[in-house]
Protein backbone atom coordinates (compact mmCIF):
# COMPACT_ATOMS: atom_id res chain seq x y z
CA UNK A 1 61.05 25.96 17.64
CA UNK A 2 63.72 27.95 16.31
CA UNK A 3 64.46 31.42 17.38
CA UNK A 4 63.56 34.31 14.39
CA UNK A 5 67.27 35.29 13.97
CA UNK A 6 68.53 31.69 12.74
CA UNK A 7 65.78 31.51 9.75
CA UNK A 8 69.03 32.24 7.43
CA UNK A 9 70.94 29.27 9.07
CA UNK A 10 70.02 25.41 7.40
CA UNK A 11 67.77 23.85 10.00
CA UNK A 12 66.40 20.27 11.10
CA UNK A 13 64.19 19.10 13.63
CA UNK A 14 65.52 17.62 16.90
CA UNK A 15 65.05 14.27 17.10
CA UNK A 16 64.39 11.59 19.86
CA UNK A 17 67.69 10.57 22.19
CA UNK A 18 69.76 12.96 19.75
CA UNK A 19 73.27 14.47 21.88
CA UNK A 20 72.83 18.10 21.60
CA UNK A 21 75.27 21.09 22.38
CA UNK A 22 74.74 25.13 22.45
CA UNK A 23 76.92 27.11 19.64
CA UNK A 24 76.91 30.72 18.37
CA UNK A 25 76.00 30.34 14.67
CA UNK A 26 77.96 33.11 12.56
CA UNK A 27 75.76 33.78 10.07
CA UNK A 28 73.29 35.11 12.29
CA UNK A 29 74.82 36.83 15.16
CA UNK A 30 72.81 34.64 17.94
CA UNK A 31 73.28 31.03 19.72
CA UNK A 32 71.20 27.83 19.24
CA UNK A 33 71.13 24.14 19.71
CA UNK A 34 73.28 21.78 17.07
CA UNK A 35 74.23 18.95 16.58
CA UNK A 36 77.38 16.81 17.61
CA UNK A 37 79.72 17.40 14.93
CA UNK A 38 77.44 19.37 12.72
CA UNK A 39 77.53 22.76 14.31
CA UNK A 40 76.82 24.33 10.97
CA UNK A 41 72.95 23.29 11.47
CA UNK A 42 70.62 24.60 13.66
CA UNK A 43 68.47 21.64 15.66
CA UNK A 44 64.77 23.08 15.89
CA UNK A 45 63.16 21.70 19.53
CA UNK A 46 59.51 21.50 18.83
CA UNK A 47 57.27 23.06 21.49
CA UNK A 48 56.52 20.87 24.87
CA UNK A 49 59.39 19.25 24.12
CA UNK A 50 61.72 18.41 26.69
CA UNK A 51 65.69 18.64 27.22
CA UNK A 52 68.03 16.76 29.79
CA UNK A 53 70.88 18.45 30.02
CA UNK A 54 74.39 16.84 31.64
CA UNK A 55 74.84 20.04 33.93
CA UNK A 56 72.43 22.52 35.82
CA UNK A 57 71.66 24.75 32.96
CA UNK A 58 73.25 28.05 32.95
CA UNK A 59 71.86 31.23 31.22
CA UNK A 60 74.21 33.63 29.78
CA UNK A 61 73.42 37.72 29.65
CA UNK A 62 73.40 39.48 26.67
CA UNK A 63 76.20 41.08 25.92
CA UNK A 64 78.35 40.03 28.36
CA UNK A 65 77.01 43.09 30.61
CA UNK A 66 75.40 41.38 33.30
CA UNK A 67 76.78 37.74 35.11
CA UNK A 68 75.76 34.58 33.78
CA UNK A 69 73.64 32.70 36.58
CA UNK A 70 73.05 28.98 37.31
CA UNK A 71 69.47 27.20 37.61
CA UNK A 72 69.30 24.19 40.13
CA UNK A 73 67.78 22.32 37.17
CA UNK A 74 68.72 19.93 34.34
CA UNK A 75 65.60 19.42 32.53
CA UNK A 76 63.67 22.21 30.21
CA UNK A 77 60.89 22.05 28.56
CA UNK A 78 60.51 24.16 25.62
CA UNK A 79 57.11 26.07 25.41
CA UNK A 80 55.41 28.84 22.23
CA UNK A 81 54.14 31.52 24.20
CA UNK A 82 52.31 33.57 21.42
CA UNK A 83 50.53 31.03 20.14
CA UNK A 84 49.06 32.81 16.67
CA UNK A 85 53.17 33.62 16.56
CA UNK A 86 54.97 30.45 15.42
């Protein structure tokens, strides 16, 4: 599942035990999951998918204008809420 704005950004699907890390992509203004050492391609995490991450995940505000905040969690699991919406 890859978000709307990085459809102008090369893509591949995540894969199985693959090391991920988050990065703003240039070309398209938002932030996504890549690759170690290929943070010019966007990893796509399928839906019901799962991610382990090394630190409780943190969620950053748009635009700076609110704080960041922490979650007491290290595993996500990726979901398509409008279903007829891929």
């Amino acid at each position: 599942m890859c978000d709307y704005a990085l459809h102008n950004v090369a893509s591949t699907p995540a894969k199985v035990g693959e090391k991920l890390l988050t990065t703003s992509f240039p070309t398209s203004g938002t932030r996504g999951f890549a690759a170690e050492g290929r943070t010019d391609v966007v990893v796509c995490v399928p839906p019901g998918a799962e991610l382990a991450f090394e630190k409780d995940i943190a969620i950053d505000r748009a635009l700076g204008l609110l704080p960041s905040r922490k979650l007491s969690a290290r595993v996500e699991r990726f979901r398509q809420i409008i279903m007829d919406q891929p």
